[in-house]
PDB file of N, CA and C in Angstrom:
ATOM      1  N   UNK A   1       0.804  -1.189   0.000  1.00  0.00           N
ATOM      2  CA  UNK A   1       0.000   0.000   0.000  1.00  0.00           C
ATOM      3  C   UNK A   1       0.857   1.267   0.000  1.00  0.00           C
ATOM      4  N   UNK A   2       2.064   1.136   0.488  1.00  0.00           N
ATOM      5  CA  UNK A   2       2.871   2.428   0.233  1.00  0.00           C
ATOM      6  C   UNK A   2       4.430   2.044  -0.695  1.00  0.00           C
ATOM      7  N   UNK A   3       3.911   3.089  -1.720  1.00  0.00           N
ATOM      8  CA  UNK A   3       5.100   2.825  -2.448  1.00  0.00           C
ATOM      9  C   UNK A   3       6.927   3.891  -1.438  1.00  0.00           C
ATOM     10  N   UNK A   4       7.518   2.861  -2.480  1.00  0.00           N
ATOM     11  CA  UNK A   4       8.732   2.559  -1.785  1.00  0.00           C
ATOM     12  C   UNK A   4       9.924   3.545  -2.665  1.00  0.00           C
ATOM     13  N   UNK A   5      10.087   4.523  -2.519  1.00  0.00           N
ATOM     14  CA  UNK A   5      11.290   5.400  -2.835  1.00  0.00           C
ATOM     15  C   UNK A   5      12.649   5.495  -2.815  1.00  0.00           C
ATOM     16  N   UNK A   6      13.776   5.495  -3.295  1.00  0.00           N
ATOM     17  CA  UNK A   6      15.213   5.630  -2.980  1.00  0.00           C
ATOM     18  C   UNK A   6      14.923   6.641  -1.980  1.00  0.00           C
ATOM     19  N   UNK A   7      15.902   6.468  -1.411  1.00  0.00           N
ATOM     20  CA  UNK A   7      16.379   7.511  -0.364  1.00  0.00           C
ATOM     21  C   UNK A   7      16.515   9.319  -0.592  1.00  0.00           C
ATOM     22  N   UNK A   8      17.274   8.752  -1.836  1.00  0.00           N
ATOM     23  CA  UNK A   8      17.578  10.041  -1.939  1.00  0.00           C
ATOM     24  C   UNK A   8      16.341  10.895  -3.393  1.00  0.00           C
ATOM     25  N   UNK A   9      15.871  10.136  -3.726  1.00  0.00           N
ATOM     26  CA  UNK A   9      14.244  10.777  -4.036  1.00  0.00           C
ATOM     27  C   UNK A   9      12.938  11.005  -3.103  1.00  0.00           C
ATOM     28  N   UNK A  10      13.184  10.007  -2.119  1.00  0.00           N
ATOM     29  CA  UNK A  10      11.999  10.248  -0.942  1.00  0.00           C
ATOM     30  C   UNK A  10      12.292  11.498  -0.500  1.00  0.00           C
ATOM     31  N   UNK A  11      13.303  11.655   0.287  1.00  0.00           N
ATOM     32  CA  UNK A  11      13.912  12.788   1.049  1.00  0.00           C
ATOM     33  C   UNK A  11      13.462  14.085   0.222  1.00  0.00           C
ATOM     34  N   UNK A  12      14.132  14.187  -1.198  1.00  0.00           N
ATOM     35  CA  UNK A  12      13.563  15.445  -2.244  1.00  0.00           C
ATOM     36  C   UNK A  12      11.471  15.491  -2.243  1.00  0.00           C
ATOM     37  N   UNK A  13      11.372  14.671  -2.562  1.00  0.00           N
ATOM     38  CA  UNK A  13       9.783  14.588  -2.550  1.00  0.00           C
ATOM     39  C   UNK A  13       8.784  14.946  -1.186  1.00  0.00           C
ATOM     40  N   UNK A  14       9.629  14.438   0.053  1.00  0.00           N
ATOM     41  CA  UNK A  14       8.900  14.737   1.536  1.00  0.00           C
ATOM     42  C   UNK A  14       9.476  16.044   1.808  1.00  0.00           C
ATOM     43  N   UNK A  15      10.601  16.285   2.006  1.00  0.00           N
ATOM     44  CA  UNK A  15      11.096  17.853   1.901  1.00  0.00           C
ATOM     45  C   UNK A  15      10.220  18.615   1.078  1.00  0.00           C
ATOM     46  N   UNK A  16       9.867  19.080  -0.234  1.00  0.00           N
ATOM     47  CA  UNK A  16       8.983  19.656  -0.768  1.00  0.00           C
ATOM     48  C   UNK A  16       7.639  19.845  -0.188  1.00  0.00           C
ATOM     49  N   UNK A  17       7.280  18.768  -0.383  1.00  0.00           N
ATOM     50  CA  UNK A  17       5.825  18.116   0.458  1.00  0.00           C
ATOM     51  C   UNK A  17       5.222  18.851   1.879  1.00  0.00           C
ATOM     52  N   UNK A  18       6.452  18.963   2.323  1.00  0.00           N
ATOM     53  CA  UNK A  18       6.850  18.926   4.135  1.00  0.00           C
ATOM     54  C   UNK A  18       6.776  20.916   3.781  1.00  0.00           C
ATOM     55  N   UNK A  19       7.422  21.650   2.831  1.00  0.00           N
ATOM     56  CA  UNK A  19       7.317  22.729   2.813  1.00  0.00           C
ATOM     57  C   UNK A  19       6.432  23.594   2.184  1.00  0.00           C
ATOM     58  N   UNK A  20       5.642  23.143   1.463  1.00  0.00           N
ATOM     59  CA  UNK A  20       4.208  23.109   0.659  1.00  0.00           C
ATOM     60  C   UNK A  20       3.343  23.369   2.132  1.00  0.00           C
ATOM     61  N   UNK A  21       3.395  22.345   2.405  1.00  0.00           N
ATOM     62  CA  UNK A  21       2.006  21.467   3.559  1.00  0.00           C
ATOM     63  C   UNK A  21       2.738  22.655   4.691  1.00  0.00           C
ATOM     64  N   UNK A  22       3.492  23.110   4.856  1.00  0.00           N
ATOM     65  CA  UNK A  22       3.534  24.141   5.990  1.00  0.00           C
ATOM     66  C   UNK A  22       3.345  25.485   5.562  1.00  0.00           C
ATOM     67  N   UNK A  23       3.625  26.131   4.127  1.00  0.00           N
ATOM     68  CA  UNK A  23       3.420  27.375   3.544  1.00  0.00           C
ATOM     69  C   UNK A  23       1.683  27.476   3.446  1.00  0.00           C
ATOM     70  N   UNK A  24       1.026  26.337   3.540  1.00  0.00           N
ATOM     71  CA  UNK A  24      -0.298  26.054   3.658  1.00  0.00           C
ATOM     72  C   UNK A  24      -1.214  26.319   4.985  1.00  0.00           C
ATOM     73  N   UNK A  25      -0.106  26.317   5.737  1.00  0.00           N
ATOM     74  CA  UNK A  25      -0.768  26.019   7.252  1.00  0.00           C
ATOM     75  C   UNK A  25      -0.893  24.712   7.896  1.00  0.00           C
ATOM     76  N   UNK A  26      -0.633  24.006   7.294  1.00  0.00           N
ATOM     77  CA  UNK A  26      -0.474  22.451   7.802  1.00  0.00           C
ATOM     78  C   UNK A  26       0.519  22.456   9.151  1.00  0.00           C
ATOM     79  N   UNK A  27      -0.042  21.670  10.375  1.00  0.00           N
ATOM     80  CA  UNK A  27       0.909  21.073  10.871  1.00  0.00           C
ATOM     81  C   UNK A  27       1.075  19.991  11.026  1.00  0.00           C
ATOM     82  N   UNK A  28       2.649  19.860  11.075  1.00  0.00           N
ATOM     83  CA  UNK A  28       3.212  18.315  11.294  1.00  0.00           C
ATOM     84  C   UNK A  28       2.793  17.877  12.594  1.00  0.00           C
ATOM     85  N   UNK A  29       2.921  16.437  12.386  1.00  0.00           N
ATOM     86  CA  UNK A  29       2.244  15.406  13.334  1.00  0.00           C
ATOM     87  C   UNK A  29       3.411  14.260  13.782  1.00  0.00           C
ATOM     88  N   UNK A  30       3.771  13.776  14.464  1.00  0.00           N
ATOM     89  CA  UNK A  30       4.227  12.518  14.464  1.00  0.00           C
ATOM     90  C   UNK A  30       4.829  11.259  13.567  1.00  0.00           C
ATOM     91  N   UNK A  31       5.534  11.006  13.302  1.00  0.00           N
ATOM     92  CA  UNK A  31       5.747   9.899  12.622  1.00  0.00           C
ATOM     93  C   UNK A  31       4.577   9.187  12.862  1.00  0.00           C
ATOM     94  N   UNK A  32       4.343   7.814  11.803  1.00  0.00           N
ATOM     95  CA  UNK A  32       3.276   7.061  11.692  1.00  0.00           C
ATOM     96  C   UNK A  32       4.021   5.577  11.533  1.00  0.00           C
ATOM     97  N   UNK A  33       4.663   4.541  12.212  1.00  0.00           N
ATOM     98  CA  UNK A  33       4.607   3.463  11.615  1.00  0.00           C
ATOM     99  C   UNK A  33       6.112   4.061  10.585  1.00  0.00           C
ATOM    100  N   UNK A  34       6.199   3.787   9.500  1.00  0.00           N
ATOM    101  CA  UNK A  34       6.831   4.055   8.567  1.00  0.00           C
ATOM    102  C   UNK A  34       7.179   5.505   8.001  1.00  0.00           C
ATOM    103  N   UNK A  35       5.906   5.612   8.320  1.00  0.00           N
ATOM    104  CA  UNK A  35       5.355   7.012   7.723  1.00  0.00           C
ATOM    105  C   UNK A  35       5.602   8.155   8.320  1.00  0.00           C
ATOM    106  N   UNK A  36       6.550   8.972   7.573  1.00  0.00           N
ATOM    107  CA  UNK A  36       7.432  10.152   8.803  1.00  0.00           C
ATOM    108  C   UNK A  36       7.274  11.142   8.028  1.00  0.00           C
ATOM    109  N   UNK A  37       6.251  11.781   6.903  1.00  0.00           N
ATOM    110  CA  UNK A  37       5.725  13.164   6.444  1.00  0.00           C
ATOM    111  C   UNK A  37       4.082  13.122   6.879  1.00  0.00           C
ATOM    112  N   UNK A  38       4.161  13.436   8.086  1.00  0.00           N
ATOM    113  CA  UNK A  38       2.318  13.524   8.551  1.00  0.00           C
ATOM    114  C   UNK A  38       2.243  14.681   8.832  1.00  0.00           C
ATOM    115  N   UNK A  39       1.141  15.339   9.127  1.00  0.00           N
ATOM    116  CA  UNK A  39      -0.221  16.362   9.485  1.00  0.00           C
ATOM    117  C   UNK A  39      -1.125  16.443  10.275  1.00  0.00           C
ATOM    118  N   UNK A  40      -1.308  17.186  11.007  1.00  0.00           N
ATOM    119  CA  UNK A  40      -2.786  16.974  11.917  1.00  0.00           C
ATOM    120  C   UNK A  40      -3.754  17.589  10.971  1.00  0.00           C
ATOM    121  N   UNK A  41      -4.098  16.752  10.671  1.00  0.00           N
ATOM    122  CA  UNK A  41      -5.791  16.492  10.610  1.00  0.00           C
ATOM    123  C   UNK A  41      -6.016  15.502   9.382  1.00  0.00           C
ATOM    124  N   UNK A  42      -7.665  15.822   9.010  1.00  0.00           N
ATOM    125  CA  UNK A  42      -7.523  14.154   7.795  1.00  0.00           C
ATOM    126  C   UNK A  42      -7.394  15.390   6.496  1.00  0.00           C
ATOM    127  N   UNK A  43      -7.598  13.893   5.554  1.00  0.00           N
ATOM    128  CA  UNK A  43      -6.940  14.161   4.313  1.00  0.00           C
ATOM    129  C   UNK A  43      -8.004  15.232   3.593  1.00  0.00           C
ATOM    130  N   UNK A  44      -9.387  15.371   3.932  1.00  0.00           N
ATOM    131  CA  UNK A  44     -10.244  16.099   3.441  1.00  0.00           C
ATOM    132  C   UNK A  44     -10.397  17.320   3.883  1.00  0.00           C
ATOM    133  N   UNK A  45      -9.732  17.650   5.100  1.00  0.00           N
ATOM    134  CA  UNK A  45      -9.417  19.083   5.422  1.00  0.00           C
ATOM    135  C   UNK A  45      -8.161  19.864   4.902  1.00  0.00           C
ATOM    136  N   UNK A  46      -7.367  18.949   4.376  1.00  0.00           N
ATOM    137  CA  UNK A  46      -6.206  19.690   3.964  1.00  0.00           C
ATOM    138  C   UNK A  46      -6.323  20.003   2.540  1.00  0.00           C
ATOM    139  N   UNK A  47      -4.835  20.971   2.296  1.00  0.00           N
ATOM    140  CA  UNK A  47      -4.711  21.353   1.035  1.00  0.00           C
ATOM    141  C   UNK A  47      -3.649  20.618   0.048  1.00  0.00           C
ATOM    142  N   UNK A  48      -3.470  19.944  -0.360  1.00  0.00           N
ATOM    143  CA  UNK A  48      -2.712  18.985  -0.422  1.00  0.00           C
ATOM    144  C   UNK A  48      -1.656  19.666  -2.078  1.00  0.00           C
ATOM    145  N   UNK A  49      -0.370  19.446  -2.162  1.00  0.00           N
ATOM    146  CA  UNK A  49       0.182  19.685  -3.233  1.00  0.00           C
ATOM    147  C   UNK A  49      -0.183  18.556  -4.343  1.00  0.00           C
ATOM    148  N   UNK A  50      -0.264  18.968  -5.709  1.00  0.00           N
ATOM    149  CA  UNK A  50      -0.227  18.034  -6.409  1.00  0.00           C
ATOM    150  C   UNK A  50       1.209  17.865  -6.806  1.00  0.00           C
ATOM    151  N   UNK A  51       1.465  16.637  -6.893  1.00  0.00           N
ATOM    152  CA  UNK A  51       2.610  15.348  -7.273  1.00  0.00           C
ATOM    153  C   UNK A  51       2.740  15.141  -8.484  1.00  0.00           C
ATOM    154  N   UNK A  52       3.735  14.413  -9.361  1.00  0.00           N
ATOM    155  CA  UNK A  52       3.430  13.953 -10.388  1.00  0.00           C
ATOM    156  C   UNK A  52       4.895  13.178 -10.406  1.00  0.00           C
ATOM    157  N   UNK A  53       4.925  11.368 -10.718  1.00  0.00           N
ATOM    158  CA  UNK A  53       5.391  10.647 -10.688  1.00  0.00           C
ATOM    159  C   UNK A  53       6.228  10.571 -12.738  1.00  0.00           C
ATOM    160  N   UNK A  54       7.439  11.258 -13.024  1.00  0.00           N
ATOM    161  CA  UNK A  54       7.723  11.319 -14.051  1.00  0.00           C
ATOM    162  C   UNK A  54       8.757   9.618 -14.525  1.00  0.00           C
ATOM    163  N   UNK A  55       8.449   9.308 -15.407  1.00  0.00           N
ATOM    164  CA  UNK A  55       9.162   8.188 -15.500  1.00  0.00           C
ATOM    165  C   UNK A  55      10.225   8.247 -16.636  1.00  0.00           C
ATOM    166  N   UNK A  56      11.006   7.805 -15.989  1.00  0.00           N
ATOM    167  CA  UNK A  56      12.548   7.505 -17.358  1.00  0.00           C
ATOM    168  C   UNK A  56      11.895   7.717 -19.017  1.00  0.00           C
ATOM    169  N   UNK A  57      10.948   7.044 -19.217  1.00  0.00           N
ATOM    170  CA  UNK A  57      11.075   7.565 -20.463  1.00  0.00           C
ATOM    171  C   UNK A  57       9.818   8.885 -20.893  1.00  0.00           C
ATOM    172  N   UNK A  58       9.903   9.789 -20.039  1.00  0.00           N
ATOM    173  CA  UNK A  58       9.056  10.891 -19.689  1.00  0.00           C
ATOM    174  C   UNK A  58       7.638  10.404 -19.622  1.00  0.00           C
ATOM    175  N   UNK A  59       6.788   9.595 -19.827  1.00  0.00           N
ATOM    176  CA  UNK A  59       5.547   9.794 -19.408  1.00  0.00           C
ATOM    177  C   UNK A  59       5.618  10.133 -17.856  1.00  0.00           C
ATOM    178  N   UNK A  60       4.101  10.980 -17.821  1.00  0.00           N
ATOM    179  CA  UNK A  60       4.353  10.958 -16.253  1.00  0.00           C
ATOM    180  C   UNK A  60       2.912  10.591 -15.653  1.00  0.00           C
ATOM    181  N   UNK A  61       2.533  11.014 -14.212  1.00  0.00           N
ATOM    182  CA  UNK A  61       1.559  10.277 -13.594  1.00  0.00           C
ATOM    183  C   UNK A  61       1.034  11.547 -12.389  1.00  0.00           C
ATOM    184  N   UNK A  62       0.153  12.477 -12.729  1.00  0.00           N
ATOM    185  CA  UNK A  62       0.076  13.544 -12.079  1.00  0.00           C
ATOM    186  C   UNK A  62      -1.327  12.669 -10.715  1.00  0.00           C
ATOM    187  N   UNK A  63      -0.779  12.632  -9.487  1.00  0.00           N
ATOM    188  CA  UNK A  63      -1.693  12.043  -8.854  1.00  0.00           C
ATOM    189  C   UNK A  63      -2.573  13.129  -7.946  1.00  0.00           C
ATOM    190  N   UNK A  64      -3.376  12.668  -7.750  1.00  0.00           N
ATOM    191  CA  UNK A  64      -4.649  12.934  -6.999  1.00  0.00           C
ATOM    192  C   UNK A  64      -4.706  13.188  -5.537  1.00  0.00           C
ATOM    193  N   UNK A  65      -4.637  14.159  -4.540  1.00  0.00           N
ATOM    194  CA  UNK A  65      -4.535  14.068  -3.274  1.00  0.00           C
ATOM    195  C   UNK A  65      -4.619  12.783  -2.459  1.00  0.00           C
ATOM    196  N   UNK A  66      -5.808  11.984  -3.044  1.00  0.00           N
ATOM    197  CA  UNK A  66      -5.803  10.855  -2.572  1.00  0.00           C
ATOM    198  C   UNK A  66      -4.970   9.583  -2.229  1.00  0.00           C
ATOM    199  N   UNK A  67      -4.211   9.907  -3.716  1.00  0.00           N
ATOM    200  CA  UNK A  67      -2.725   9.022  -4.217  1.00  0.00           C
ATOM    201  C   UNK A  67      -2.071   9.461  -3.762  1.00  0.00           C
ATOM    202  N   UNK A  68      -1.880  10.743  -2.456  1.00  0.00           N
ATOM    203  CA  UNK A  68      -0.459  10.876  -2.084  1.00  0.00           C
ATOM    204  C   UNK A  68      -0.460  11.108  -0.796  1.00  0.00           C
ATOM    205  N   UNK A  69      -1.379  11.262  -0.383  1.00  0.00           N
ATOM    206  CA  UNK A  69      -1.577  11.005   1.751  1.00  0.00           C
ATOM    207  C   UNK A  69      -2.455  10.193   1.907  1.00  0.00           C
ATOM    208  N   UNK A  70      -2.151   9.559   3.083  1.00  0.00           N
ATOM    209  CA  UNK A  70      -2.911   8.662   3.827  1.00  0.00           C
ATOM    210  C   UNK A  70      -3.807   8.847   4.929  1.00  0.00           C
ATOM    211  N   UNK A  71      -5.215   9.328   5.205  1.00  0.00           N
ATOM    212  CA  UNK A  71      -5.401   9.196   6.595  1.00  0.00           C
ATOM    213  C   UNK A  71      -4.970   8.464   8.071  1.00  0.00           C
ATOM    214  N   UNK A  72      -4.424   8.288   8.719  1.00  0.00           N
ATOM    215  CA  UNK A  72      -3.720   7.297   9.429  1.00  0.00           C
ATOM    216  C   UNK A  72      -4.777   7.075  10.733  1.00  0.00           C
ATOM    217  N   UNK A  73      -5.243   8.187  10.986  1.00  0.00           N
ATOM    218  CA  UNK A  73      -6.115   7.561  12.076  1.00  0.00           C
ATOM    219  C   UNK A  73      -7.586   8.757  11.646  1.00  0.00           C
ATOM    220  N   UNK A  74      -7.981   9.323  12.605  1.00  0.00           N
ATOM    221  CA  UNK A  74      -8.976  10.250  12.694  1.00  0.00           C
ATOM    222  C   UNK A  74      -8.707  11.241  12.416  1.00  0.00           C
ATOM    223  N   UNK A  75      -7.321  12.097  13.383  1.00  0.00           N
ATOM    224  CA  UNK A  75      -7.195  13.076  13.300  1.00  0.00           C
ATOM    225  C   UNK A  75      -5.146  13.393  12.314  1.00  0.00           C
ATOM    226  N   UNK A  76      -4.508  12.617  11.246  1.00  0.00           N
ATOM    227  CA  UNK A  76      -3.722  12.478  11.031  1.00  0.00           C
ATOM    228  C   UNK A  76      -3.539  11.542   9.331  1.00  0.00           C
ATOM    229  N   UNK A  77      -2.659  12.346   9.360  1.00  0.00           N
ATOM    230  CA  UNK A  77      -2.751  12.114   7.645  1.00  0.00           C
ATOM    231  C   UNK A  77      -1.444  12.201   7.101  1.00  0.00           C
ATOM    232  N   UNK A  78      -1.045  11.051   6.748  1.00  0.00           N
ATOM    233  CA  UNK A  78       0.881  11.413   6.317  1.00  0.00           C
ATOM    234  C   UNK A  78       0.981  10.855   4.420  1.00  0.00           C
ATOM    235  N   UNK A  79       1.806  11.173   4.041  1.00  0.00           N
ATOM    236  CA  UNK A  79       2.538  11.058   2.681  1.00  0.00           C
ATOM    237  C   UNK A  79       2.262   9.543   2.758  1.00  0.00           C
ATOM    238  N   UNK A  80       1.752   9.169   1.651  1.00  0.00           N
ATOM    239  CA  UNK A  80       1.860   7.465   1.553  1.00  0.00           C
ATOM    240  C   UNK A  80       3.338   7.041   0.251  1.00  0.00           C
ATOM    241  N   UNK A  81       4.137   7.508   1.076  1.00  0.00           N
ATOM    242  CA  UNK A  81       5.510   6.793   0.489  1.00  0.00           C
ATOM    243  C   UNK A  81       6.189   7.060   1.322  1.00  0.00           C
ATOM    244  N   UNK A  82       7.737   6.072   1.454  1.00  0.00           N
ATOM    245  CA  UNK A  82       8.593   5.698   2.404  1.00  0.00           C
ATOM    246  C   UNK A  82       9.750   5.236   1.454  1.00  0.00           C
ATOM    247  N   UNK A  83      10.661   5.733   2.278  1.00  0.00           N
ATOM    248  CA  UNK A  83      12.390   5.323   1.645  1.00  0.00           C
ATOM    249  C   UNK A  83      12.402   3.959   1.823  1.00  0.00           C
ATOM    250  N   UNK A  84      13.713   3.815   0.551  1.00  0.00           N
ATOM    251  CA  UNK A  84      13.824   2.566   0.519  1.00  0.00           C
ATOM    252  C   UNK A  84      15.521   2.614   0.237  1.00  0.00           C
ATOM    253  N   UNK A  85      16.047   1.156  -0.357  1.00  0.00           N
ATOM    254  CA  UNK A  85      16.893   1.507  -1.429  1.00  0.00           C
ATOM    255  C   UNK A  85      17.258   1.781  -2.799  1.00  0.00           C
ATOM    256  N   UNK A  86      17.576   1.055  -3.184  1.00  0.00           N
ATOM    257  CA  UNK A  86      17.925   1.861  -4.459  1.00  0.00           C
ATOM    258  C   UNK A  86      16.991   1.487  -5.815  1.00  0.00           C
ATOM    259  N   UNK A  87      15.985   0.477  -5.120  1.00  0.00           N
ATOM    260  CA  UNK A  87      15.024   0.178  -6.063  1.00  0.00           C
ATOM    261  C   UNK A  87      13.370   0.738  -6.083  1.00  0.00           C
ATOM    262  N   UNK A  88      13.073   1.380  -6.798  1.00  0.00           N
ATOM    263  CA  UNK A  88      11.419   2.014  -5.873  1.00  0.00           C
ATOM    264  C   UNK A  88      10.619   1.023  -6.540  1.00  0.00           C
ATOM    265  N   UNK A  89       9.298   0.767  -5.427  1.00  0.00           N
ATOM    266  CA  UNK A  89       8.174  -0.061  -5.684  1.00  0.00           C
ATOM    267  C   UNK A  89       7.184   0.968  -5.906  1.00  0.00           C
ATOM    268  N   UNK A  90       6.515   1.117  -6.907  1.00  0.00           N
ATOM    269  CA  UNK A  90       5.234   1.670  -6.862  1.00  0.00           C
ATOM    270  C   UNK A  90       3.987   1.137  -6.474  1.00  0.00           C
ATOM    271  N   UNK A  91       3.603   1.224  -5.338  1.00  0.00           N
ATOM    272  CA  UNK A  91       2.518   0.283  -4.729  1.00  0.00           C
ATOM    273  C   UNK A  91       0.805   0.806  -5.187  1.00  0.00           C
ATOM    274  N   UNK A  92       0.186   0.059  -4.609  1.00  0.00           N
ATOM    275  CA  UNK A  92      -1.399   0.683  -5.460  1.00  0.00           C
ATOM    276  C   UNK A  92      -2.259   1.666  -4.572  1.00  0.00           C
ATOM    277  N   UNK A  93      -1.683   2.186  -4.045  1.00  0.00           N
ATOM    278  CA  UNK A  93      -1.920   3.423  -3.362  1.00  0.00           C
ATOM    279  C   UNK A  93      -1.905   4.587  -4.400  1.00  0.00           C
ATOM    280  N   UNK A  94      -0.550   4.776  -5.166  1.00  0.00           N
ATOM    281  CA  UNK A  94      -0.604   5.721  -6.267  1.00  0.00           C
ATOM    282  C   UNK A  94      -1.122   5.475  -7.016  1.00  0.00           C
ATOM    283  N   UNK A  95      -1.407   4.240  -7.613  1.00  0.00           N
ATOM    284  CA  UNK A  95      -2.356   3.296  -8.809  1.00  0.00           C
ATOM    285  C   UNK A  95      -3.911   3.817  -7.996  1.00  0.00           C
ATOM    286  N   UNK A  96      -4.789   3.919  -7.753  1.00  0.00           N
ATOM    287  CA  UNK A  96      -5.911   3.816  -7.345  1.00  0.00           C
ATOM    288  C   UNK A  96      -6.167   4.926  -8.542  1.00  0.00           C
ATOM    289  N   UNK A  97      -7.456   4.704  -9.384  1.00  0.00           N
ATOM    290  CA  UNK A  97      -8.105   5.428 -10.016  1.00  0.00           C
ATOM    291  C   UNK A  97      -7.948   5.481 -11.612  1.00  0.00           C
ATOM    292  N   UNK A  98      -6.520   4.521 -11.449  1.00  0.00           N
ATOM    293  CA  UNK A  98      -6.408   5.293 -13.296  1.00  0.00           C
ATOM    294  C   UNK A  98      -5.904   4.084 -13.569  1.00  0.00           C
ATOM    295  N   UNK A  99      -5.933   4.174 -14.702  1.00  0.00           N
ATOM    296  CA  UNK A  99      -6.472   2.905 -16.159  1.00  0.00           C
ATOM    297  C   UNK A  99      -5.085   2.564 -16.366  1.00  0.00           C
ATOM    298  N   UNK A 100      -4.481   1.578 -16.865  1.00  0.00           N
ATOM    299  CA  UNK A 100      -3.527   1.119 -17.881  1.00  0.00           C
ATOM    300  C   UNK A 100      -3.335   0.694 -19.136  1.00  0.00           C
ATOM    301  N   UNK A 101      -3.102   1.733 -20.124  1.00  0.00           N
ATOM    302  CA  UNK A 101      -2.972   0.932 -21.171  1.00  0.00           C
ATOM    303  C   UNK A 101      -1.704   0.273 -21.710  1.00  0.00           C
ATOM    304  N   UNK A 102      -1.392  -0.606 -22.360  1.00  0.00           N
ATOM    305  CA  UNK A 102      -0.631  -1.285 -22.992  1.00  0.00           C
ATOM    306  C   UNK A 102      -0.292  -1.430 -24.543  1.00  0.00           C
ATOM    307  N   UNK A 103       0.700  -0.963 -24.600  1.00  0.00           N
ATOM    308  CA  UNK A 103       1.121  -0.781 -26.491  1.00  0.00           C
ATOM    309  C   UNK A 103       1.293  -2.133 -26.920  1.00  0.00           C
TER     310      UNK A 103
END
């Protein structure tokens, strides 16, 4: 459910994220489990940046508030991606909503 980032792309992506979501008024919350870019409050009160997942051979994947925080409990809502190494998993958290086609 949470896709899996290099290190050193997570870090660029939650840093942004992390300074967006505070130029917004957002405040940070707690780590979650894995999950160490959170917010107080849920995902439908906030203002959320839009994302967009560009891939090596430029298509890209502009996601949906939904596709990129998680509610975690009631009052808490963090980034649904987490560092990894040097391989990223895209899990179906960012997948939710949109189609695949195949050439």
């Amino acid at each position: 459910m949470i896709t899996r980032l290099p290190r050193e792309v997570y870090a660029a992506l939650s840093g942004a994220v992390a300074e967006v979501m505070k130029g917004r008024g957002a405040v940070s919350a707690p780590t979650f489990s894995i999950l160490d870019t959170c917010f107080r409050r849920s995902l439908r009160r906030l203002t959320v940046p839009t994302v967009e997942m560009v891939f090596q051979d430029g298509a890209a994947l502009r996601l949906a508030a939904a596709n990129v925080m998680i509610d975690v409990d009631e009052v808490t809502t963090c980034m649904g991606f987490a560092p990894t190494g040097r391989v990223a998993i895209i899990d179906n958290k960012q997948q939710e909503t949109f189609s695949l086609n195949f050439i």
